[in-house]
Protein backbone atom coordinates (compact mmCIF):
# COMPACT_ATOMS: atom_id res chain seq x y z
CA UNK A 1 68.33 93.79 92.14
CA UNK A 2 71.22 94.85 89.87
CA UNK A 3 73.12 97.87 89.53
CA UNK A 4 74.23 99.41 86.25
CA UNK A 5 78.15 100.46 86.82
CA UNK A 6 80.24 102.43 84.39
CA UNK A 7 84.02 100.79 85.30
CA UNK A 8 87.55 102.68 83.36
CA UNK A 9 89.92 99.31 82.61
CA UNK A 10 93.52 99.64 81.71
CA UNK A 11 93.94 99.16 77.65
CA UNK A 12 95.05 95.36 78.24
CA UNK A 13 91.66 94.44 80.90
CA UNK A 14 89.51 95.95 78.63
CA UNK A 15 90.71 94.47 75.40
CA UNK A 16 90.26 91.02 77.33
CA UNK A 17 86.88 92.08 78.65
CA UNK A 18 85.95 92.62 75.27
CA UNK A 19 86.81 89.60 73.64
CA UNK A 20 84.16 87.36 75.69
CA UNK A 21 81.64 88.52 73.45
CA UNK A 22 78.26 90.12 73.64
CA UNK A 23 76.37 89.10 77.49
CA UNK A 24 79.44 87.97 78.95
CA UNK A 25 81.41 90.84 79.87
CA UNK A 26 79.18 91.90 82.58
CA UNK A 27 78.78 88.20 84.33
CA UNK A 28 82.71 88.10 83.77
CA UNK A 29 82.99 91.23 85.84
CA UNK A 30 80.75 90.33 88.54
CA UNK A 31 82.70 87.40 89.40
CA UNK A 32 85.86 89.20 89.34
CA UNK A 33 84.16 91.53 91.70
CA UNK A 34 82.77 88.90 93.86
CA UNK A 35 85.88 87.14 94.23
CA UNK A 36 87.76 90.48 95.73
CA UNK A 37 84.92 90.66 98.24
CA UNK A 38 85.34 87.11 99.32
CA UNK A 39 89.41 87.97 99.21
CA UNK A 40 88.74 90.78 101.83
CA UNK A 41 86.55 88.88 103.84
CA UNK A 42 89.21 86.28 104.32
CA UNK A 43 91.63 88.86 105.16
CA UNK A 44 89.56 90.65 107.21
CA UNK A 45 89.06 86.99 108.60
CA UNK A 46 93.21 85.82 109.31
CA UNK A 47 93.73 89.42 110.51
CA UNK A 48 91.39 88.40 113.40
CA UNK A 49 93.30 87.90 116.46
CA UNK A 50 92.57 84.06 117.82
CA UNK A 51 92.83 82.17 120.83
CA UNK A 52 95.14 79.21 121.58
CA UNK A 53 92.16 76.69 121.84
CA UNK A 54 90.85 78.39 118.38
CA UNK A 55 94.14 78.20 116.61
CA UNK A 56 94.22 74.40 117.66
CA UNK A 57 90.78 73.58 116.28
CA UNK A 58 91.30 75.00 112.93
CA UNK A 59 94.33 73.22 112.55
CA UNK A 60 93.00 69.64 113.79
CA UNK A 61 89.92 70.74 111.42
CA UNK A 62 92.38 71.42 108.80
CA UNK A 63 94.43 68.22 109.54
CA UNK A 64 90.78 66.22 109.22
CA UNK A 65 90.10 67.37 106.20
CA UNK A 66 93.74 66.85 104.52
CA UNK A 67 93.38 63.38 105.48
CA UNK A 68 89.52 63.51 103.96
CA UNK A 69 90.54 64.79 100.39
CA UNK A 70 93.67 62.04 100.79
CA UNK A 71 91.00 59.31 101.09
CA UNK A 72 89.41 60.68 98.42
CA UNK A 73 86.37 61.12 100.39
């Protein structure tokens, strides 16, 4: 399902917006809009208050995977 949306952009967004072309605007805005919502989701995430034992598994997680993209795996 889609929505149709009438947005007001500053002078300098919309010039920007406009110079992707015909089609592209609207896919260009969508992931702009998408990637706020995943922003406040991660916020809404950290702001979560977390136990010892949590805190230390997301850091040894974190730690694994460090040493995973290191090894190039």
């Amino acid at each position: 399902m889609t929505m149709k949306l009438s947005v007001s952009l500053s002078d300098d967004t919309g010039a920007h917006v406009r110079s992707l072309g015909h089609g592209r605007a609207s896919s260009y805005i969508d992931r702009a809009v998408r990637n706020q919502m995943l922003r406040d989701e991660v916020a809404e995430i950290a702001a979560t208050p977390r136990t010892p034992e949590e805190v230390a598994f997301f850091e040894d997680a974190a730690a694994a995977a460090a040493e995973m993209w290191a090894a190039g795996e």
